[in-house]
Protein backbone atom coordinates (compact mmCIF):
# COMPACT_ATOMS: atom_id res chain seq x y z
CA UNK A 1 62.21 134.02 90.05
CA UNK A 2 63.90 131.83 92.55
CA UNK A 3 61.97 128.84 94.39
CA UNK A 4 63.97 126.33 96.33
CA UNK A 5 67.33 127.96 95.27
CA UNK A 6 66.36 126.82 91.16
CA UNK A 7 65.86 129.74 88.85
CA UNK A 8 62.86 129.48 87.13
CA UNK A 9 62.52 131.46 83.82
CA UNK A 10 59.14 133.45 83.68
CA UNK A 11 57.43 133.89 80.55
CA UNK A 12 54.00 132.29 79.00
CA UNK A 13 56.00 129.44 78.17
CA UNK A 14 58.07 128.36 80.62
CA UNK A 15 61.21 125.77 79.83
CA UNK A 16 60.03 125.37 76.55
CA UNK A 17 56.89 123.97 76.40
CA UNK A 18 54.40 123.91 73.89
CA UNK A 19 50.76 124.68 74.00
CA UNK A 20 48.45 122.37 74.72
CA UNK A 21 45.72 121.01 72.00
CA UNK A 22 43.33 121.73 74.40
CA UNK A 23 44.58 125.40 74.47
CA UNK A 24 43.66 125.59 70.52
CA UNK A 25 40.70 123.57 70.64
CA UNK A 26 38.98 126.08 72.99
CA UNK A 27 40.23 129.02 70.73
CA UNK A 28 38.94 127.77 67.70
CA UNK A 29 35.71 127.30 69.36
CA UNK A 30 35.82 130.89 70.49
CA UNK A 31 36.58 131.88 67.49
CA UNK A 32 33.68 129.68 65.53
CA UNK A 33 31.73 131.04 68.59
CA UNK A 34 31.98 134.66 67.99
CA UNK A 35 32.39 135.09 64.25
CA UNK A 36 31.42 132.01 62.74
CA UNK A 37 28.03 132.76 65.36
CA UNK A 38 28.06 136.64 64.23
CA UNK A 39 27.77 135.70 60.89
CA UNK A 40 25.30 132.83 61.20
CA UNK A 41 22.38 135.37 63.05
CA UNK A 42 23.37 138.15 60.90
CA UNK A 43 22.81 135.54 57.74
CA UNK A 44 19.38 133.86 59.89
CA UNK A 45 18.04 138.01 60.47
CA UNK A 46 18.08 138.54 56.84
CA UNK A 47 16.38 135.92 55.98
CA UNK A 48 13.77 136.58 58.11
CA UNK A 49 13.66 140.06 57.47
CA UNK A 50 13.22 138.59 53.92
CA UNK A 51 10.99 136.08 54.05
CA UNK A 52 8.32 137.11 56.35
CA UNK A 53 5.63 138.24 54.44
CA UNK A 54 4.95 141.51 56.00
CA UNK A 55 5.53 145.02 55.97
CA UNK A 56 9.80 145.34 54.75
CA UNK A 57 10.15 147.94 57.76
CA UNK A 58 8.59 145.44 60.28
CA UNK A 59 10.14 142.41 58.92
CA UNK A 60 13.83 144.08 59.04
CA UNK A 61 12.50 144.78 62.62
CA UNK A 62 11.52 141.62 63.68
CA UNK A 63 14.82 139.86 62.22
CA UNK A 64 16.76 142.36 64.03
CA UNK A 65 15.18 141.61 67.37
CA UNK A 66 15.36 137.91 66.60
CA UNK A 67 18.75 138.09 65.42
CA UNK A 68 20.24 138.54 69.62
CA UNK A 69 18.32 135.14 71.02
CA UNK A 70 19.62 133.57 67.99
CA UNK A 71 23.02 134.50 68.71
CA UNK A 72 23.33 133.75 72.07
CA UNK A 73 21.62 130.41 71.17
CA UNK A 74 24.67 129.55 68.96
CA UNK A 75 27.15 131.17 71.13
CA UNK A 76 26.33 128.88 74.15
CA UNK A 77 25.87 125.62 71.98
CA UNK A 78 29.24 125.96 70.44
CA UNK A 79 30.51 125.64 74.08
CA UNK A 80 28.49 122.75 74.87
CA UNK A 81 28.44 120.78 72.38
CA UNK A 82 31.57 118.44 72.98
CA UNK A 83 32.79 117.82 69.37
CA UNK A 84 34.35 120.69 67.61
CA UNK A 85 33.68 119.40 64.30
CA UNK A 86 30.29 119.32 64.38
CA UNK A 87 30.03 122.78 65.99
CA UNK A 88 32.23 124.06 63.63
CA UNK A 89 30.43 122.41 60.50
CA UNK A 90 27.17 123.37 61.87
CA UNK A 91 27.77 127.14 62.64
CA UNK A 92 29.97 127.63 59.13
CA UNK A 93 27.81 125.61 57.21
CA UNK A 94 24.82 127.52 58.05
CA UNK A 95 26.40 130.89 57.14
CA UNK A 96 27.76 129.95 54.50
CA UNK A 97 24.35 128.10 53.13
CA UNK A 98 22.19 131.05 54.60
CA UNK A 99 24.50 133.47 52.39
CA UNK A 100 24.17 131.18 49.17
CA UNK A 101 20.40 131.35 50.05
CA UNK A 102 20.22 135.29 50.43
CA UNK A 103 22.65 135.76 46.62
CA UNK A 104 19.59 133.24 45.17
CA UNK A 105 17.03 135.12 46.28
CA UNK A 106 18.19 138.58 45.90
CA UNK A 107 16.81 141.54 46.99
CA UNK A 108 13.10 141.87 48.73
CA UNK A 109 10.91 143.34 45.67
């Protein structure tokens, strides 16, 4: 590419730079966003569907339905919330607690 008689080299990274922290900081929060929040409201459904004391068709159910609010709940607080840390902390923290919850308990008799 020319501009003002220079030649400017084209590319993502142009005359070497490097990428911005701000560049990783927003895709580690996508990424805590959209797995770390997958796995949180998969790990919140099931234990709802297991700990409602109901009908084991209807609870599933119910945890299912539950299950989309909560993850869009997460999704959008991970991107407002201004500290990564504590988004990150929060969202793995509760899947991984919510998991070591679900192995304790086991399966619904």
């Amino acid at each position: 590419m020319f501009m003002h008689g220079r030649i400017l080299k084209a590319g993502p990274f142009p005359s070497g730079r490097r990428v911005r922290p701000l560049v990783w900081s927003m895709a580690f929060r996508s990424l805590t966003a959209l797995v770390g929040g997958y796995a949180a409201a998969a790990v919140l459904a099931t234990l709802i569907a297991r700990l409602l004391p109901i009908a084991r068709v209807e609870a599933t159910s119910w945890g299912m339905i539950l299950s989309f609010p909560i993850y869009a709940g997460i999704a959008l607080w991970c991107f407002h919330e201004h500290r990564l840390l504590r988004v990150a902390a929060a969202v793995w923290g509760i899947a991984t607690f919510g998991g070591g919850l679900l192995w304790l308990l086991g399966v619904r008799p």
